[in-house]
Protein backbone atom coordinates (compact mmCIF):
# COMPACT_ATOMS: atom_id res chain seq x y z
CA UNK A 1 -2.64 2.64 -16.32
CA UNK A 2 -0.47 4.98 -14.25
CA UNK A 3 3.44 3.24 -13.37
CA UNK A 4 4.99 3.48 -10.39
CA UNK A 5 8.19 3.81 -11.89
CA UNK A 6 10.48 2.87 -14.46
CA UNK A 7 9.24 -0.30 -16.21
CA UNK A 8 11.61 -3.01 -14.81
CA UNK A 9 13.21 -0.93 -11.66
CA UNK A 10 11.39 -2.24 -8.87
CA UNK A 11 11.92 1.29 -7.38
CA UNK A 12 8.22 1.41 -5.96
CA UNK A 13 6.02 4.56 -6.20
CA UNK A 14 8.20 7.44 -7.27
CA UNK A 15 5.82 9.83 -7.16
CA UNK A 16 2.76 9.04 -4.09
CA UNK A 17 1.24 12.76 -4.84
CA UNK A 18 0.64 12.47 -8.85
CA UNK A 19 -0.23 8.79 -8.18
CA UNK A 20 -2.78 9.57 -5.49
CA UNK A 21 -4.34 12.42 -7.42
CA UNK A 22 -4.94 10.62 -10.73
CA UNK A 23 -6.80 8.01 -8.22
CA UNK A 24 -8.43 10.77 -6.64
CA UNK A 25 -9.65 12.39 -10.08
CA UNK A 26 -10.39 9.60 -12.52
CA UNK A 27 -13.30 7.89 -11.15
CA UNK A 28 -12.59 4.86 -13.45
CA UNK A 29 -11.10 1.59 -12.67
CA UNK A 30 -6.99 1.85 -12.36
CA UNK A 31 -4.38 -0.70 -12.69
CA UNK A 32 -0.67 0.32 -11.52
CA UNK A 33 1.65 -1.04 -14.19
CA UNK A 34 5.87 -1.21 -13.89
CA UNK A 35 7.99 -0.25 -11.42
CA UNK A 36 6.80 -2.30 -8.47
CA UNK A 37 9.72 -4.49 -6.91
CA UNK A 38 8.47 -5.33 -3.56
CA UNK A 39 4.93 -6.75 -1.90
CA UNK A 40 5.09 -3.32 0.49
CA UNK A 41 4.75 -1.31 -3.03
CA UNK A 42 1.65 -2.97 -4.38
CA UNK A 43 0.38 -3.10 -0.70
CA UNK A 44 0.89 0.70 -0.51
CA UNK A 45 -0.53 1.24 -3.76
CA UNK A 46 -3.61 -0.78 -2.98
CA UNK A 47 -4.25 1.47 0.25
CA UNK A 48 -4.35 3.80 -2.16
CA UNK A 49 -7.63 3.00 -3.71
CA UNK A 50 -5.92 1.23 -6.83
CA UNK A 51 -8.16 -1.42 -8.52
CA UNK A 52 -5.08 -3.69 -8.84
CA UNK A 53 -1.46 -4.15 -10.23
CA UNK A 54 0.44 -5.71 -12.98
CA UNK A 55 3.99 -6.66 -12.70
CA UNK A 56 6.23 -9.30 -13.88
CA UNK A 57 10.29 -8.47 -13.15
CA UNK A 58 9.70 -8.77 -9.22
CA UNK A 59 8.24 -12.19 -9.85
CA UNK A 60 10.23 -13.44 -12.71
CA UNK A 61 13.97 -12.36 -11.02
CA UNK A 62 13.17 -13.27 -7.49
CA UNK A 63 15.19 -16.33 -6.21
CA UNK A 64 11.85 -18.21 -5.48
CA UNK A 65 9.08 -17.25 -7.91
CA UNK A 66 6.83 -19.01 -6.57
CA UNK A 67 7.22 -17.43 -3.40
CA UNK A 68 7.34 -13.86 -4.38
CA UNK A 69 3.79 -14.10 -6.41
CA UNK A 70 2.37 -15.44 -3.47
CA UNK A 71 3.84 -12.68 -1.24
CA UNK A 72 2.26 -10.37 -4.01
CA UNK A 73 -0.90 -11.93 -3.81
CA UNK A 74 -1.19 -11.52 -0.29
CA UNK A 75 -0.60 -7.93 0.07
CA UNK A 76 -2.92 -6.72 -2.76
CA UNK A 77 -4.88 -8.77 -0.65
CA UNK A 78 -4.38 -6.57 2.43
CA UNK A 79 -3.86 -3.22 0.72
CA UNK A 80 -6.96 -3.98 -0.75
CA UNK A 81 -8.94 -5.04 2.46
CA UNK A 82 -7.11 -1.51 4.63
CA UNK A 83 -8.68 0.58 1.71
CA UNK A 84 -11.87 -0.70 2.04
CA UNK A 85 -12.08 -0.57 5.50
CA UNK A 86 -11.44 2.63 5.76
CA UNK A 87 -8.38 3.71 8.07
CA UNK A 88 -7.93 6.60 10.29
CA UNK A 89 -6.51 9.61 8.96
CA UNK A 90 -2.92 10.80 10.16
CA UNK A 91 -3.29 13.56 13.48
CA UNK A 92 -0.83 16.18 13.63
CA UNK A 93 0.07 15.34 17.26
CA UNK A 94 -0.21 12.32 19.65
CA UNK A 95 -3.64 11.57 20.81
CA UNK A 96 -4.39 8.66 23.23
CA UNK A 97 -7.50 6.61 22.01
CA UNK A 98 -7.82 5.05 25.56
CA UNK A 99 -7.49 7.36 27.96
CA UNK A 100 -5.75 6.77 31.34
CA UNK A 101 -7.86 9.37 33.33
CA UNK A 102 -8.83 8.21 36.79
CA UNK A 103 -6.33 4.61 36.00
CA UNK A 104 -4.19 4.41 38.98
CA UNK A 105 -0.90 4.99 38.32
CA UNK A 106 0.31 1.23 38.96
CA UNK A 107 -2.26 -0.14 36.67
CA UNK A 108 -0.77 2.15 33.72
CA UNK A 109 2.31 0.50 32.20
């Protein structure tokens, strides 16, 4: 159970390389446990290929509790569904995916 970062900092991921190669190497089911603060970090850690999270300080010291776990829930949710489905990979320079050839200029905005 790799952490993000210190247990109780709500920093996020500290370190996205070492993270993403232990999920890369260990073909086993991961959980990422302390450190996460926000819903972005166990969303980003999710489109990682994560298995899930564990966390308690972002819940327990948020103004609304109740809130925050539900804001939790729904972006493991989505982190979860982006990793599945499968999302393009990062291109080293612009690339239009639909092409204005032969488009009249006044119909391009």
């Amino acid at each position: 159970m790799p952490w993000a970062a210190p247990i109780g900092t709500g920093k996020g991921p500290l370190n996205p390389y070492a993270m993403q190669l232990l999920r890369d190497r260990l073909k086993v089911p991961l959980l990422v446990d302390a450190g996460l603060g926000l819903p972005s970090h166990a969303c980003t850690v999710m489109e990682w290929g994560f298995d899930g999270v564990l966390l308690n300080t972002a819940v327990a010291l948020a103004d609304d509790p109740v809130a925050m776990a539900n804001a939790f829930a729904l972006s493991v949710q989505a982190g979860r569904t982006a990793y599945l489905s499968g999302a393009m990979q990062a291109q080293e320079s612009a690339q239009a995916s639909t092409p204005l050839v032969g488009t009249p200029f006044w119909h391009q905005s």
